[in-house]
Protein backbone atom coordinates (compact mmCIF):
# COMPACT_ATOMS: atom_id res chain seq x y z
CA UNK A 1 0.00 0.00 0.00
CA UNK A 2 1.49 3.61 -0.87
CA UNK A 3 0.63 7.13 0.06
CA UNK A 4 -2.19 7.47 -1.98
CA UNK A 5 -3.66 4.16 -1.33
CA UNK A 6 -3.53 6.29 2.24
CA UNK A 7 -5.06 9.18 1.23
CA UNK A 8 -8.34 10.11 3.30
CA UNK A 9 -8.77 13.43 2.55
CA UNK A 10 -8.46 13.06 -1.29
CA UNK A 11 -4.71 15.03 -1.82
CA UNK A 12 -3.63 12.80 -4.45
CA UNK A 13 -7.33 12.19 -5.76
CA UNK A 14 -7.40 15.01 -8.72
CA UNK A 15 -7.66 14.46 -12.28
CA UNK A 16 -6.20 18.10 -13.30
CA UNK A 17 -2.99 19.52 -12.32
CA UNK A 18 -4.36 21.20 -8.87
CA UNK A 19 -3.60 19.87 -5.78
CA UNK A 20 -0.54 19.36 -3.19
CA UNK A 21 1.67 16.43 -4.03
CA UNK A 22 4.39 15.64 -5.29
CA UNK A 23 5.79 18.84 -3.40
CA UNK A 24 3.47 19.26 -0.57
CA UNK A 25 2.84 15.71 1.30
CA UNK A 26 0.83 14.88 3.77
CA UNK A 27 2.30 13.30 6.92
CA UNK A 28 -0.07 10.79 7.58
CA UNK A 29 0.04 9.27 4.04
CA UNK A 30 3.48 8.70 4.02
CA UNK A 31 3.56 6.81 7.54
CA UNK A 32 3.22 3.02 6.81
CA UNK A 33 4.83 3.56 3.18
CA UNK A 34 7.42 0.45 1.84
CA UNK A 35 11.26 1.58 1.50
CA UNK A 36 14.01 -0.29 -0.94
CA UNK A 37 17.27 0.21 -1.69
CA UNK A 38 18.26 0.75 -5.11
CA UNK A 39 18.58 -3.46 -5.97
CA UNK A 40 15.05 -3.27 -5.32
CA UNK A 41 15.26 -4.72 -1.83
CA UNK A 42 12.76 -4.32 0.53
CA UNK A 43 14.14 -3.16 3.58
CA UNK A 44 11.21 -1.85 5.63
CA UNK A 45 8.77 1.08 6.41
CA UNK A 46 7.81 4.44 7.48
CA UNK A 47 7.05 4.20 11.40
CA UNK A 48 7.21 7.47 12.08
CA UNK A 49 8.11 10.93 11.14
CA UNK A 50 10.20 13.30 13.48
CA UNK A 51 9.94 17.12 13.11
CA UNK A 52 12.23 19.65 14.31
CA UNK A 53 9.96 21.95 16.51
CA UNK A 54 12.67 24.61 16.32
CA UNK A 55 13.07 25.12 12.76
CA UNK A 56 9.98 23.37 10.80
CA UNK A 57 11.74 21.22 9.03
CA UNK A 58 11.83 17.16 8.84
CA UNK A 59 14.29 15.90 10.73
CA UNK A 60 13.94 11.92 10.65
CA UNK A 61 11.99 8.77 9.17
CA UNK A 62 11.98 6.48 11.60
CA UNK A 63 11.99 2.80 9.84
CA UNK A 64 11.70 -0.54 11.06
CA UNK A 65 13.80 -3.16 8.97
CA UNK A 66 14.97 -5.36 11.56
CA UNK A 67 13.10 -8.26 11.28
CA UNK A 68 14.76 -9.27 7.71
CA UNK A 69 18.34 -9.21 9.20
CA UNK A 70 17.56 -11.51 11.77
CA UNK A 71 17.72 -9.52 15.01
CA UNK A 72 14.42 -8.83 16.07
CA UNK A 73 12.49 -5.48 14.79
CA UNK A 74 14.24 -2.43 15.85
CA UNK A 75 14.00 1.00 14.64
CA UNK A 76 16.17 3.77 12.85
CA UNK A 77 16.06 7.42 12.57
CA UNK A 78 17.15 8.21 8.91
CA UNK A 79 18.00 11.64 8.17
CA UNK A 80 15.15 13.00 5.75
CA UNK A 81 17.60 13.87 3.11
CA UNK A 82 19.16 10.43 3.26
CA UNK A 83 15.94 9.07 1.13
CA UNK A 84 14.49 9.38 -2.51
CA UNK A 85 10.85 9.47 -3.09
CA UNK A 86 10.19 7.33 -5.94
CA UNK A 87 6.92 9.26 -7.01
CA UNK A 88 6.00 6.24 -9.73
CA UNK A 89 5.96 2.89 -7.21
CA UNK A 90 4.46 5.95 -4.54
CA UNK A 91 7.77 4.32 -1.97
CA UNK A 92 10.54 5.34 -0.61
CA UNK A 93 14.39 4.26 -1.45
CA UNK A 94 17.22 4.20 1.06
CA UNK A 95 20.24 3.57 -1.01
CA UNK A 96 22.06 1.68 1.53
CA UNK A 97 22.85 -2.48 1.07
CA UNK A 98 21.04 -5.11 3.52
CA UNK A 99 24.44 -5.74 4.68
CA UNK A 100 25.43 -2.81 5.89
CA UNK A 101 22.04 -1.92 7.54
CA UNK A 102 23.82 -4.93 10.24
CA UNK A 103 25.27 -1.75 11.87
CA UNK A 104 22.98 0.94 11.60
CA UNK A 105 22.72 2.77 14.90
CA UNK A 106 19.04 1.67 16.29
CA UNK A 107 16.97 1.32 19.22
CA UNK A 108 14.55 -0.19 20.78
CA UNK A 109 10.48 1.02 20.46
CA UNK A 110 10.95 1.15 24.94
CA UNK A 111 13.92 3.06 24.27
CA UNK A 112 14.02 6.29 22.40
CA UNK A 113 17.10 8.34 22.06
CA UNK A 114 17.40 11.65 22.84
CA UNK A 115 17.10 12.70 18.85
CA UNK A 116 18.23 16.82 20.27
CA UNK A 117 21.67 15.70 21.28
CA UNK A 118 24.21 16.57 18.80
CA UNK A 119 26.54 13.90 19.66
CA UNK A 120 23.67 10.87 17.81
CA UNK A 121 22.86 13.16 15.54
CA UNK A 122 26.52 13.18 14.04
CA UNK A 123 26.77 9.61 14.65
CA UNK A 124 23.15 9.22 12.86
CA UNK A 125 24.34 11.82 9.71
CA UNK A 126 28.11 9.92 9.45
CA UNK A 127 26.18 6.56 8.58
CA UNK A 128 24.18 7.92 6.15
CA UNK A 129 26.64 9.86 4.42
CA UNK A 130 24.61 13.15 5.08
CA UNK A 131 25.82 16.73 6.64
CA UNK A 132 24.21 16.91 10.19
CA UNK A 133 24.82 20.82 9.63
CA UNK A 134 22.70 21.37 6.85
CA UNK A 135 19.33 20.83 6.30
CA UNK A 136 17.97 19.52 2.84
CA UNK A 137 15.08 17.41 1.70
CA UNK A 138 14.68 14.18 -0.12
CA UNK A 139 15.22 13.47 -3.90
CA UNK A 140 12.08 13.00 -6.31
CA UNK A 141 11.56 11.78 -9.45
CA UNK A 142 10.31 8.33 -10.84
CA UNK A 143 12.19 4.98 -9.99
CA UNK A 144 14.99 4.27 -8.61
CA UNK A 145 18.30 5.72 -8.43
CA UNK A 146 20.98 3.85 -9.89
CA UNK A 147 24.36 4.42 -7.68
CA UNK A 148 25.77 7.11 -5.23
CA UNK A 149 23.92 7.98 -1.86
CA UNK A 150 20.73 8.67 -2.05
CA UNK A 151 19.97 12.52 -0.67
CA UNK A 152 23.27 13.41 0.41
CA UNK A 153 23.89 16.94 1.50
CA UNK A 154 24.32 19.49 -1.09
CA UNK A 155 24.26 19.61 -4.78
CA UNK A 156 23.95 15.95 -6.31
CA UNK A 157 22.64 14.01 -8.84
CA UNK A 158 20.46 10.95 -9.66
CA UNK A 159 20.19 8.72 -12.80
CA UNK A 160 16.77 6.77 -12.62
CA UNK A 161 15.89 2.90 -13.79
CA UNK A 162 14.02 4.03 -17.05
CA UNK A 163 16.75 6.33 -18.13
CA UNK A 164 15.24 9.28 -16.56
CA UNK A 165 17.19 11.81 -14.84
CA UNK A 166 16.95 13.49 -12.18
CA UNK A 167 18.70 16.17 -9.39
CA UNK A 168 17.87 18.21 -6.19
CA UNK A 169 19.63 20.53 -3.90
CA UNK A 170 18.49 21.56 -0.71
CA UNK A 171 19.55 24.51 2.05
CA UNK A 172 17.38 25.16 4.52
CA UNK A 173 14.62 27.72 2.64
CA UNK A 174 16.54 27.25 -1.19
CA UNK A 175 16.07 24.82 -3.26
CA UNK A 176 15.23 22.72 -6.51
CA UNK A 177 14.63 19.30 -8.16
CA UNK A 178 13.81 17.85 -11.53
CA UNK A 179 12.47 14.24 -11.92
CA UNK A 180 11.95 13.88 -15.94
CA UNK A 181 9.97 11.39 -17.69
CA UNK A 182 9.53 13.60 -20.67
CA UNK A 183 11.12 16.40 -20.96
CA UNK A 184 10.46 19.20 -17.75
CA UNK A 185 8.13 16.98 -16.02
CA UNK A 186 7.89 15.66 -12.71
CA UNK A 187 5.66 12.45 -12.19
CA UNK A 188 2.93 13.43 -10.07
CA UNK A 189 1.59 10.99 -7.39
CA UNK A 190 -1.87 11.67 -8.15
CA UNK A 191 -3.04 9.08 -11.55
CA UNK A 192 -2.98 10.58 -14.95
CA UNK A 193 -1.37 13.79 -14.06
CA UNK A 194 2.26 15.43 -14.25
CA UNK A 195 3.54 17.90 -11.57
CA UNK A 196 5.19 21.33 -12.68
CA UNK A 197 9.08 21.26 -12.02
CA UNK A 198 8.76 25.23 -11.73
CA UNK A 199 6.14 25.03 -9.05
CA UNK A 200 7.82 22.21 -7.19
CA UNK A 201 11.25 23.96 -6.99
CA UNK A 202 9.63 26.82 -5.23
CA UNK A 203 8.73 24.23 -2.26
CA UNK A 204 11.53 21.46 -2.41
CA UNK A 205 13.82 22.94 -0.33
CA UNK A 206 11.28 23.58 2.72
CA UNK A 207 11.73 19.89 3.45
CA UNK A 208 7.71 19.40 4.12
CA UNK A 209 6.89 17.25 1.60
């Protein structure tokens, strides 16, 4: 089931070009949502989503892929900009092997960590190959990514199974992406429709959606 299997309130439901998503996302639709890495292995799901009550901003997925590695379910804060939404499949992809997920820096549902201290944060950010200094939002585009870390901080670039290209950059309040599966089109979540990569690039930096 993906987001828009989720979607009470009808955000992905439009037949026109109106409407939220891809850009703007709603919280709730995206909690439960499947997560692979770019071999197309399923690694988990969306438990929760952690926001930084200081600055706005997404801070953390928290996923639970334990159970396939053998040690029980546990949980993982991902850094936001660590993950690619892959707006065709409506998932998520965490560019990271099975094997090296073995150690991952978790905890236990009983036992959260104290997500403010800047000590796990840089221990969180170093695993994922992302810049606990500077905030940016997922990639987005359709498919999945095909080599380098997913989301990383900065400037970077994705090319996407289908041939499709695609590249974000996210700063705090500045930013842009491009997803193409024709040229200057994003895939839209919502069926039938394509999103505007000029409206989107307005937004993709604000790490809400």
């Amino acid at each position: 089931m993906g987001y828009a299997d989720r979607d009470k309130y009808g955000i992905y439901r439009g037949s026109s070009s109106a409407g939220p998503g891809p850009a703007l996302m709603g919280a709730d639709t995206l909690i439960g949502d499947g997560v692979v890495n770019a071999a197309e292995e399923d690694l988990g799901d969306i438990k929760e989503i952690m926001l930084d009550m200081q600055t706005g901003q997404v801070a953390y997925a928290v996923l639970a892929f334990g159970g396939f590695l053998g040690m029980g379910e546990k949980l993982f804060a991902v850094p936001w900009q660590a993950l690619h939404l892959d707006t065709v499949n409506k998932r998520f992809v965490l560019n990271v092997d099975k094997d090296r997920l073995k150690g991952a820096p978790g905890f236990d549902k009983d036992s959260w960590p104290d997500m403010s201290d800047m000590s796990w944060a840089s221990g969180i950010h170093s695993f994922y190959g992302t810049d606990v200094n500077r905030s940016s939002a997922p990639t987005m585009g359709p498919g999945v990514p095909m080599g380098g870390m997913v989301g990383g901080a900065g400037t970077g670039s994705a090319t996407y199974a289908g041939g499709s290209m695609g590249s974000s950059m996210g700063s705090g309040s500045a930013g842009s992406s491009m997803g193409t599966s024709g040229a200057g089109a994003s895939v839209d979540p919502r069926p039938g429709n394509l999103g505007d990569d000029a409206d989107i690039s307005k937004i993709r930096g604000s790490n809400i959606g």
